[in-house]
C-alpha atoms as a PDB file:
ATOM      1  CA  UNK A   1       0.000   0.000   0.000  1.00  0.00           C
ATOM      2  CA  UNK A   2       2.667   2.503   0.837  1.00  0.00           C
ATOM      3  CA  UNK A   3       4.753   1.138  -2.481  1.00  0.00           C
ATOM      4  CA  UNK A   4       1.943   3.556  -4.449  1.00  0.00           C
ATOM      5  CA  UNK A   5       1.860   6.384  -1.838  1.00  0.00           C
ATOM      6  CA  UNK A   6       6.027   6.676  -2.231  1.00  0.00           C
ATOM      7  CA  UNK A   7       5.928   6.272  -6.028  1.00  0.00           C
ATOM      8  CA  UNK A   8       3.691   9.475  -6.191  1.00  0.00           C
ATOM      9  CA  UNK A   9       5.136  11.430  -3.821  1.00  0.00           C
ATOM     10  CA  UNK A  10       8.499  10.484  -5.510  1.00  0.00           C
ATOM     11  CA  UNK A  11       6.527  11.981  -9.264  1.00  0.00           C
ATOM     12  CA  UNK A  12       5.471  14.871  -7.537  1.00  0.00           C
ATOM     13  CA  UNK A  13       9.191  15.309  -6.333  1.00  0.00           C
ATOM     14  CA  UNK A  14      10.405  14.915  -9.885  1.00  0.00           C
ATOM     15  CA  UNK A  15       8.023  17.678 -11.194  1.00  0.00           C
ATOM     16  CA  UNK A  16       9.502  19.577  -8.750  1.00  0.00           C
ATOM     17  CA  UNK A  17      13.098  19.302  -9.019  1.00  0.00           C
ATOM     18  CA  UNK A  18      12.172  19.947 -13.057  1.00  0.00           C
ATOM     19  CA  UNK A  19      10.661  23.351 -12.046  1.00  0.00           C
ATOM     20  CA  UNK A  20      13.513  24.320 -10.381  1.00  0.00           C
ATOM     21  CA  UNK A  21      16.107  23.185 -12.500  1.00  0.00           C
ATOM     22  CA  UNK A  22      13.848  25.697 -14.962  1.00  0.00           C
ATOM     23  CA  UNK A  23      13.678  27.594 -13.032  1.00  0.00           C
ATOM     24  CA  UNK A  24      16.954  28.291 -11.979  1.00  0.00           C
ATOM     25  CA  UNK A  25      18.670  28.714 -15.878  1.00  0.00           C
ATOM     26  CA  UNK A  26      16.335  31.464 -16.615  1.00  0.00           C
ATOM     27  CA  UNK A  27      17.494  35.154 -16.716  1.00  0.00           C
ATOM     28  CA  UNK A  28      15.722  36.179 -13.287  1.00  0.00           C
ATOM     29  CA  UNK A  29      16.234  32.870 -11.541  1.00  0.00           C
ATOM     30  CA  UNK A  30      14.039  31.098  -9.036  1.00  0.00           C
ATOM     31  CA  UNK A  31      11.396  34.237  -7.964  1.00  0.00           C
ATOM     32  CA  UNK A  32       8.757  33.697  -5.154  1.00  0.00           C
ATOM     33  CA  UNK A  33       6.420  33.208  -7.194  1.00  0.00           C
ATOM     34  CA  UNK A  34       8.206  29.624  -8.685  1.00  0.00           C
ATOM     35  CA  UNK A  35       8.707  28.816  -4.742  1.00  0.00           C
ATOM     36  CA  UNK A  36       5.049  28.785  -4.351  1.00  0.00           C
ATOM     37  CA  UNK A  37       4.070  27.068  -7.451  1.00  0.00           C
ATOM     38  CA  UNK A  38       6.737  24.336  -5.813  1.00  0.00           C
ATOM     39  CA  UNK A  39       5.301  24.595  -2.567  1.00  0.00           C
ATOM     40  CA  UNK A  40       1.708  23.993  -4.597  1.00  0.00           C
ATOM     41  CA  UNK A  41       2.637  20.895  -6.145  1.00  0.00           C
ATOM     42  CA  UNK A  42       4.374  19.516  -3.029  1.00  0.00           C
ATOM     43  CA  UNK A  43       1.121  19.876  -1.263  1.00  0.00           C
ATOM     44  CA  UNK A  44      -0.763  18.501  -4.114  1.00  0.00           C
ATOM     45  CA  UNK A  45       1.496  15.703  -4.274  1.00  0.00           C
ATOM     46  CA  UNK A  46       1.039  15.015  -0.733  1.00  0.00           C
ATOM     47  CA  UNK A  47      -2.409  14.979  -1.346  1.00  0.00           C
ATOM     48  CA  UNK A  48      -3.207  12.847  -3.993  1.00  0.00           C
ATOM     49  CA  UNK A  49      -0.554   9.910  -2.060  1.00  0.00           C
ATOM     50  CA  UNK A  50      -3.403  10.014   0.840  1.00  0.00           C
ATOM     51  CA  UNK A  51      -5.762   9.710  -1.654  1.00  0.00           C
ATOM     52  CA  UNK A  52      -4.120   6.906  -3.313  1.00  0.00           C
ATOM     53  CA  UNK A  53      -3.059   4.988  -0.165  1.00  0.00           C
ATOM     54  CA  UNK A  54      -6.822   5.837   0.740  1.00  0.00           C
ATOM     55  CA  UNK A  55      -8.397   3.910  -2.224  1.00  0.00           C
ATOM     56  CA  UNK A  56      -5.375   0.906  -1.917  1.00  0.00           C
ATOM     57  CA  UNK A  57      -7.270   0.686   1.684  1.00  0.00           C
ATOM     58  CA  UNK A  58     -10.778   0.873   0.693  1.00  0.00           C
ATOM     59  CA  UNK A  59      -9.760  -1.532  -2.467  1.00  0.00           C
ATOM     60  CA  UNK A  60      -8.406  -4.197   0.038  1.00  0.00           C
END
């Protein structure tokens, strides 16, 4: 059950580290505004692993 959880949070994680990487090679660098949008997707990541290990549960 937690295999799932991990594998998304580990996507989400991905997206991330692409977004900075981005990020981070254009002319103005990393603003607040691209920490947020990180912050978002962290959350969201978080989120939707509940929601998966949430449906493993139910499915079991």
């Amino acid at each position: 059950m937690l295999k799932w959880a991990a594998v998304t949070v580990g996507v989400g994680m991905l997206i991330i580290l692409a977004e900075w990487n981005m990020a981070r090679k254009r002319k103005g660098g990393v603003t607040p505004t691209d920490r947020r949008r990180m912050f978002g997707i962290f959350w969201v990541s978080i989120a939707l692993a509940a929601f998966v290990a949430g449906m493993i549960y139910v499915a079991d």
